[in-house]
Structure formats: C-alpha cells, structure tokens
PDB file of N, CA and C in Angstrom:
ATOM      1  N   UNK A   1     109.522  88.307  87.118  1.00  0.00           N
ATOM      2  CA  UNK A   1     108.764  87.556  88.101  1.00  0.00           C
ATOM      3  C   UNK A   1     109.182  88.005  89.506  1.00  0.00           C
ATOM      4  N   UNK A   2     108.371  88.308  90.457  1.00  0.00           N
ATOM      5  CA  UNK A   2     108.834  89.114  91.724  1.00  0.00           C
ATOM      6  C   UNK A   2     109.335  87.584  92.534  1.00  0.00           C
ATOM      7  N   UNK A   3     110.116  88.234  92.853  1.00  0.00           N
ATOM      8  CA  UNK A   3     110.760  87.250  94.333  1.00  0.00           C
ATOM      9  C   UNK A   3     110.528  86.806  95.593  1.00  0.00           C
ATOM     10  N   UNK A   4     110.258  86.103  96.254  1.00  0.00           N
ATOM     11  CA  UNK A   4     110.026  86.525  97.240  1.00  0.00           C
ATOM     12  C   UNK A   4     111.229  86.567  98.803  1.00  0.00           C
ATOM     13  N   UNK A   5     112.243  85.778  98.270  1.00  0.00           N
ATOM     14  CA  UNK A   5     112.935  86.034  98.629  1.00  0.00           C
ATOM     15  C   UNK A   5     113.764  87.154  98.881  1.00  0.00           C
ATOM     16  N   UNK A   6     113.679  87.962  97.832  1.00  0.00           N
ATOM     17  CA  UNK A   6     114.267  89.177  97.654  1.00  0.00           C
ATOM     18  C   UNK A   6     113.460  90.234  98.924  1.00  0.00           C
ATOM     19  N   UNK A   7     112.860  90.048  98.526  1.00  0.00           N
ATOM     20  CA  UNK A   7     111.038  90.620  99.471  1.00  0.00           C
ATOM     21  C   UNK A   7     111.697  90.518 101.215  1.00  0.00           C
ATOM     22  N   UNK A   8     111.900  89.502 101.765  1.00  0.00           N
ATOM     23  CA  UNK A   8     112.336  88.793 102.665  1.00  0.00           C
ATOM     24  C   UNK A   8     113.874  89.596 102.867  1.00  0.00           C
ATOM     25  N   UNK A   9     115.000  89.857 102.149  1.00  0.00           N
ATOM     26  CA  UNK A   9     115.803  90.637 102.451  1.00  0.00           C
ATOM     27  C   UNK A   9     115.985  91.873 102.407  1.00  0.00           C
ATOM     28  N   UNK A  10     114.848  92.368 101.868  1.00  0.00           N
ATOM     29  CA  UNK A  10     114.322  93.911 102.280  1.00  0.00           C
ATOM     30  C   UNK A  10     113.700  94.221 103.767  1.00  0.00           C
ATOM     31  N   UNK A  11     112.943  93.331 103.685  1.00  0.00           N
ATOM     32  CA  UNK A  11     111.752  93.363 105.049  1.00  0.00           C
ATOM     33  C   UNK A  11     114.031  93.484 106.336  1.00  0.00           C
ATOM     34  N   UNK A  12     114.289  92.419 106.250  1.00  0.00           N
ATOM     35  CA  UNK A  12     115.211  92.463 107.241  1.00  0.00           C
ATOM     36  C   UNK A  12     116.210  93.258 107.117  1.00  0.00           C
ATOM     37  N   UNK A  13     116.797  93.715 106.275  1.00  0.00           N
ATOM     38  CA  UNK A  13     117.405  95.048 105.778  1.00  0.00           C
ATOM     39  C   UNK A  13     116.756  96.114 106.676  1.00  0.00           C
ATOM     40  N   UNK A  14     115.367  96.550 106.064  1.00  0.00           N
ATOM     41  CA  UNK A  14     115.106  97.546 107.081  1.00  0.00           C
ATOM     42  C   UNK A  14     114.452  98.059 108.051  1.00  0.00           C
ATOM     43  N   UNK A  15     114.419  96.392 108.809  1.00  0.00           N
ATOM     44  CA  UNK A  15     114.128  96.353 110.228  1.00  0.00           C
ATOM     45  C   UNK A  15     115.616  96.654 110.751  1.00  0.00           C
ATOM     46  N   UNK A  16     116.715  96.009 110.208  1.00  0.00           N
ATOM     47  CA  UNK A  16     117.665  96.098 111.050  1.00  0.00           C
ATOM     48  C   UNK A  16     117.731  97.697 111.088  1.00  0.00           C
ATOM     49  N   UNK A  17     117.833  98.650 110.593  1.00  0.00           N
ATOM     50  CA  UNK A  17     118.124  99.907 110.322  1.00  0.00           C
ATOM     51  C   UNK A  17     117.149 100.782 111.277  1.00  0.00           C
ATOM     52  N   UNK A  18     116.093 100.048 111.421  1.00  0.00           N
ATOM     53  CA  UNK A  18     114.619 100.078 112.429  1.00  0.00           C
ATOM     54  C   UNK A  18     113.802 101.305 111.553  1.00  0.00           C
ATOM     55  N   UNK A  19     113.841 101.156 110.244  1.00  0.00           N
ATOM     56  CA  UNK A  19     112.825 102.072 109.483  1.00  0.00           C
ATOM     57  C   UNK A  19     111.119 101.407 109.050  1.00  0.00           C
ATOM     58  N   UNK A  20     110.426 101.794 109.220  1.00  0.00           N
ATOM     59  CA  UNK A  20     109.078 101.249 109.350  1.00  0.00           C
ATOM     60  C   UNK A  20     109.101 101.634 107.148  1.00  0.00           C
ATOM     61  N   UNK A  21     108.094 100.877 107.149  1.00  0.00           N
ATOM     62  CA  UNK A  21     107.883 100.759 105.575  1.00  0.00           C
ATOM     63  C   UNK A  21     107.506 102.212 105.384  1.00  0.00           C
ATOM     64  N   UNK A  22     106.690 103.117 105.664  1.00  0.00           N
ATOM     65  CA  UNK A  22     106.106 104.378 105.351  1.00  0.00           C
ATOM     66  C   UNK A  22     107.475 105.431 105.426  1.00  0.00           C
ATOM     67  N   UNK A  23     108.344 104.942 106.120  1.00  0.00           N
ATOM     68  CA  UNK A  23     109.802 105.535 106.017  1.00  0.00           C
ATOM     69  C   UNK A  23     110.562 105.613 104.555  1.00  0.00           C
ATOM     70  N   UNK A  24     110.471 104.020 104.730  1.00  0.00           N
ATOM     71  CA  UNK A  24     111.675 103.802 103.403  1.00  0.00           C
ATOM     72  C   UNK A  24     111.149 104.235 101.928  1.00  0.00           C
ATOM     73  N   UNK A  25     109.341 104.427 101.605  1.00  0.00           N
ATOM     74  CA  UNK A  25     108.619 104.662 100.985  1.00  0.00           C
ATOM     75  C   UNK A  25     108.807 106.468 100.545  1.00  0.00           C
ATOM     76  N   UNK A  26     108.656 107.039 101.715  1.00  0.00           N
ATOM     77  CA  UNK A  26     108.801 108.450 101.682  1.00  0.00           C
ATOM     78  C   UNK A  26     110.282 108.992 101.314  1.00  0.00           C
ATOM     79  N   UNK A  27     111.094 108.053 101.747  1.00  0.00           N
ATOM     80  CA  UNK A  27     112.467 108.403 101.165  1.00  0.00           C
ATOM     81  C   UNK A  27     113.370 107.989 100.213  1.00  0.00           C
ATOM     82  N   UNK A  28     111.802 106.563  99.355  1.00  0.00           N
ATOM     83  CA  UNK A  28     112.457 106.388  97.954  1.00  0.00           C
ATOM     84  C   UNK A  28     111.433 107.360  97.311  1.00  0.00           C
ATOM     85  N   UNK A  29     110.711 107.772  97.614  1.00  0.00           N
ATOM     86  CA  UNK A  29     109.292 108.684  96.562  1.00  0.00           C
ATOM     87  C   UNK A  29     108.541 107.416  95.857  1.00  0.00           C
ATOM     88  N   UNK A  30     108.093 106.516  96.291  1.00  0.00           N
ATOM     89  CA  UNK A  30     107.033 105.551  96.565  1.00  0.00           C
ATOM     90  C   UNK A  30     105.774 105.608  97.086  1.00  0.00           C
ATOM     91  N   UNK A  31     104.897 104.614  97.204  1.00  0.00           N
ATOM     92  CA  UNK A  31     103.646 104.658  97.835  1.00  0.00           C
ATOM     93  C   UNK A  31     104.090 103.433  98.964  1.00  0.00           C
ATOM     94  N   UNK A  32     102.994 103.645  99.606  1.00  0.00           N
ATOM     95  CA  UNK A  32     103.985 102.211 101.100  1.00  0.00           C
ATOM     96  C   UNK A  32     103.020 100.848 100.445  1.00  0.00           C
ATOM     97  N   UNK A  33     101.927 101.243 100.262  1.00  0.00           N
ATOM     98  CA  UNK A  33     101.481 100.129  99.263  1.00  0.00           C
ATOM     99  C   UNK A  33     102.145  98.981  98.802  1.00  0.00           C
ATOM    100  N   UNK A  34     103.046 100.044  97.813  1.00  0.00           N
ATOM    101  CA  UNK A  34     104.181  99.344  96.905  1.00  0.00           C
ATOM    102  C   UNK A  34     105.334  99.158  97.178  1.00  0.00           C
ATOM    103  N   UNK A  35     106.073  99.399  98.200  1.00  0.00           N
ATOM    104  CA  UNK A  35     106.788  98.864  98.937  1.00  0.00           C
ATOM    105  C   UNK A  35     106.631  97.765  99.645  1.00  0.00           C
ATOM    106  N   UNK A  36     105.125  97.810 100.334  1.00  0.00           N
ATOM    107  CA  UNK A  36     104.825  96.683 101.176  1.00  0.00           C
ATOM    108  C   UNK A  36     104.977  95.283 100.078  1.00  0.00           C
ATOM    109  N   UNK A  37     104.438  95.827  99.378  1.00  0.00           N
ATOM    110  CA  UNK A  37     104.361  94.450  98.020  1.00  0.00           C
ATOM    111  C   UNK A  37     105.462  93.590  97.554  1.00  0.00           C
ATOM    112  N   UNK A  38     106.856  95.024  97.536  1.00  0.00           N
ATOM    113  CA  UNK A  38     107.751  94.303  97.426  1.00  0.00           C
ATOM    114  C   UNK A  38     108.345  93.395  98.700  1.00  0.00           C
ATOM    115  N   UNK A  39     108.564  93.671  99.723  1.00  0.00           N
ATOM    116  CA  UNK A  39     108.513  93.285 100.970  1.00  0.00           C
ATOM    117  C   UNK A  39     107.428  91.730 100.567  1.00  0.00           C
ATOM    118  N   UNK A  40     106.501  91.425 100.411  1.00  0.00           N
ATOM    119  CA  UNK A  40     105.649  90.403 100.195  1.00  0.00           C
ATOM    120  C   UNK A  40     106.114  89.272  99.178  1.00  0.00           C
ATOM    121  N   UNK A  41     106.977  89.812  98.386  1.00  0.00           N
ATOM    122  CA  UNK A  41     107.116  89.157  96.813  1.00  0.00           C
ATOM    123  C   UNK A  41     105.960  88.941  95.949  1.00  0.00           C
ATOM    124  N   UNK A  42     105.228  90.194  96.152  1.00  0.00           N
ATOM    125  CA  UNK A  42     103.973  90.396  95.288  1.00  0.00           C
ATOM    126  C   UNK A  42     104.390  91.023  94.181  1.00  0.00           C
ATOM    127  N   UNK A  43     105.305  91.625  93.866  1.00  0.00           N
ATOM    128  CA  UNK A  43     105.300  92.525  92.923  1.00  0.00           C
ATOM    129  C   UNK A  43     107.256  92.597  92.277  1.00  0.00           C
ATOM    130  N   UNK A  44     107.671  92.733  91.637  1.00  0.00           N
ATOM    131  CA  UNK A  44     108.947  92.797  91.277  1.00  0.00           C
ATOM    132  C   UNK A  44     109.504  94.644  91.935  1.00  0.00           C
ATOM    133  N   UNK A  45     111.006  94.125  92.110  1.00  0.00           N
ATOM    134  CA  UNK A  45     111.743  95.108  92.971  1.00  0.00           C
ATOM    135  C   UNK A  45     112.653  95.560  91.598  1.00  0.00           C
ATOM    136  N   UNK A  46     112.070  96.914  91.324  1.00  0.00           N
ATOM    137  CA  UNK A  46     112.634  97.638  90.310  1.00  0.00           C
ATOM    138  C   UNK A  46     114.599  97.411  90.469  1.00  0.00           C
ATOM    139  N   UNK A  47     115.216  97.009  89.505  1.00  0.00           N
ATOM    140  CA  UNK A  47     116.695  96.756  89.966  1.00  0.00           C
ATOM    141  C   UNK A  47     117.039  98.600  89.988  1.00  0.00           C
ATOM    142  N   UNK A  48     116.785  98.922  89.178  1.00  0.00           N
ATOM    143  CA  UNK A  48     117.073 100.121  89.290  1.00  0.00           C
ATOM    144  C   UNK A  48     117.026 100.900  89.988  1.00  0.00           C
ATOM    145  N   UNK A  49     116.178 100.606  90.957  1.00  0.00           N
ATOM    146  CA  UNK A  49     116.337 101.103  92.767  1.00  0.00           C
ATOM    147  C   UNK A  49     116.832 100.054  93.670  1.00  0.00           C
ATOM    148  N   UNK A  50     117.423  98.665  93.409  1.00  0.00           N
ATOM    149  CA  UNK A  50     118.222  98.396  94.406  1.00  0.00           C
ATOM    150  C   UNK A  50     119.357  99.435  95.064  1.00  0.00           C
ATOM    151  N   UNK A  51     119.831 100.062  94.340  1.00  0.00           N
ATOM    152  CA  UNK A  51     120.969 100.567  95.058  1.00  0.00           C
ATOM    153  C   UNK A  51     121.300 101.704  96.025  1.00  0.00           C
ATOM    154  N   UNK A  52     119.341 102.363  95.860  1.00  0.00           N
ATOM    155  CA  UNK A  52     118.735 103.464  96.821  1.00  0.00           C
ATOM    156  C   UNK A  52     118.485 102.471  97.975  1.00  0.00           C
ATOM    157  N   UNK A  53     118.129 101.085  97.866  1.00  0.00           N
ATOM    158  CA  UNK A  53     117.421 100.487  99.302  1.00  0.00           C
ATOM    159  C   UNK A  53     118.764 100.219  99.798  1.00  0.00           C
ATOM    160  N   UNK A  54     119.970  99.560  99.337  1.00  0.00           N
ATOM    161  CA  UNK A  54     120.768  99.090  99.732  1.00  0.00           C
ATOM    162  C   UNK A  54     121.373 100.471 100.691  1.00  0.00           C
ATOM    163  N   UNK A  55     121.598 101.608  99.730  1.00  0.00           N
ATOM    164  CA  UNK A  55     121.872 102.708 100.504  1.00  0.00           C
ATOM    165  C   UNK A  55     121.507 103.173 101.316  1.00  0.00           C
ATOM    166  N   UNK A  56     119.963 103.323 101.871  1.00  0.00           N
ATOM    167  CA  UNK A  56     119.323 103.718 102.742  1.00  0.00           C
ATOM    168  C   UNK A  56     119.420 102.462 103.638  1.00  0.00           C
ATOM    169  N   UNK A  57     119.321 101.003 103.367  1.00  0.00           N
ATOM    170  CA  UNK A  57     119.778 100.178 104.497  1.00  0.00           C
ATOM    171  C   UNK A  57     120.965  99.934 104.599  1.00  0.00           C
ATOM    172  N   UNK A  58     121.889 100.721 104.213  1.00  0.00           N
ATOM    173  CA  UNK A  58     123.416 100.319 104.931  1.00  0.00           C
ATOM    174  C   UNK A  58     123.896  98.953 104.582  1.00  0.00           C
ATOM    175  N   UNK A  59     123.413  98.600 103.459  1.00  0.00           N
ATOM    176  CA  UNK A  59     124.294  97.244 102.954  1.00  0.00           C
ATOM    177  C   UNK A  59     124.738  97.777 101.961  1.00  0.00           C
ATOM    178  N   UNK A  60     125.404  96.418 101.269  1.00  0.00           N
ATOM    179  CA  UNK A  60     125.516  96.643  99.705  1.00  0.00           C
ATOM    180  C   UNK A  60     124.155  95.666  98.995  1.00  0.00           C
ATOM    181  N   UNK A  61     124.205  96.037  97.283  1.00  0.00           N
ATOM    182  CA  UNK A  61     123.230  95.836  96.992  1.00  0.00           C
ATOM    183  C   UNK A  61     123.028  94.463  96.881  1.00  0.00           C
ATOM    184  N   UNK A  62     124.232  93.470  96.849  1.00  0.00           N
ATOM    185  CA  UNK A  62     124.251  92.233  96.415  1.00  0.00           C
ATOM    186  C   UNK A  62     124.020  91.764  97.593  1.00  0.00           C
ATOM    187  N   UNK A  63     123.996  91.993  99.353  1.00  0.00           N
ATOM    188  CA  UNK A  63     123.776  91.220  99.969  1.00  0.00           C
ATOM    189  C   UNK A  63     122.156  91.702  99.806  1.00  0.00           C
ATOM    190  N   UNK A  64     121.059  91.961  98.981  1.00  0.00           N
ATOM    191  CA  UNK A  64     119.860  91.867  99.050  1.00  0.00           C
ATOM    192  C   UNK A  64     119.400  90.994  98.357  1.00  0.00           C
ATOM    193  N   UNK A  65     120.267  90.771  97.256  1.00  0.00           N
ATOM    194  CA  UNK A  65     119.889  89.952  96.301  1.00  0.00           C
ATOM    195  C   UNK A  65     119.690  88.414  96.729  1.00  0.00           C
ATOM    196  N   UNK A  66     118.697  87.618  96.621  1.00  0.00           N
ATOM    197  CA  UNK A  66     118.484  86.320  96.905  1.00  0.00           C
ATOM    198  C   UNK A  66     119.883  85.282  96.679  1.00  0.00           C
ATOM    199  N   UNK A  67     120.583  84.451  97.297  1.00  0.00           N
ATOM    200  CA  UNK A  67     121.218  83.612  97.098  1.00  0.00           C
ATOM    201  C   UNK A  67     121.028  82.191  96.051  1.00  0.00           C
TER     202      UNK A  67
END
C-alpha cells in the first residue's frame, strides 16, 4: 500500500539537496512520472531503491521511512 507519508519525506529529502524530480529520476533510471507518484503517495516506493534515494539525498535510509 503506498504511503504517503513516505512520499512527503522524499519530496523534502530532495528539495533539501535542491534536485528537481526529473533529476533524481534520471539518476535512479526512472520515468519522472513515477517518481512524481511516489512523491504523491500514489504509488508504492520500491524498498529496494530506498537506499539509492537515501544516497543520492544524503540521508540515511531510515530517516525516510515514515515514523
């Protein structure tokens, strides 16, 4: 079930980093589509790429994870 919370600590993840979605998309090999979605909590955030977003936003992966 997608999150939307989760969605919500992506979106601020990588604003702080100041990467626009068509960024973080091109440098997971994504569509921005589907990024945007996750960003929305439209769609579930593959766990198996948390640890590329976390990496590319300079956290770790657990501070993305919803509380």
């Amino acid at each position: 079930m997608p999150d939307r919370k989760l969605g919500q600590n992506l979106k601020s993840a990588r604003e702080k980093v100041g990467l626009t979605q068509q960024q973080v998309a091109d440098k997971t090999g994504i569509h921005v589509n589907y990024y945007a979605r996750m960003e929305q909590g439209r769609v579930e955030v593959p766990l198996r790429r948390l640890n590329a977003y976390a990496k590319l936003f300079k956290v770790k992966a657990k501070d993305l994870l919803p509380n």
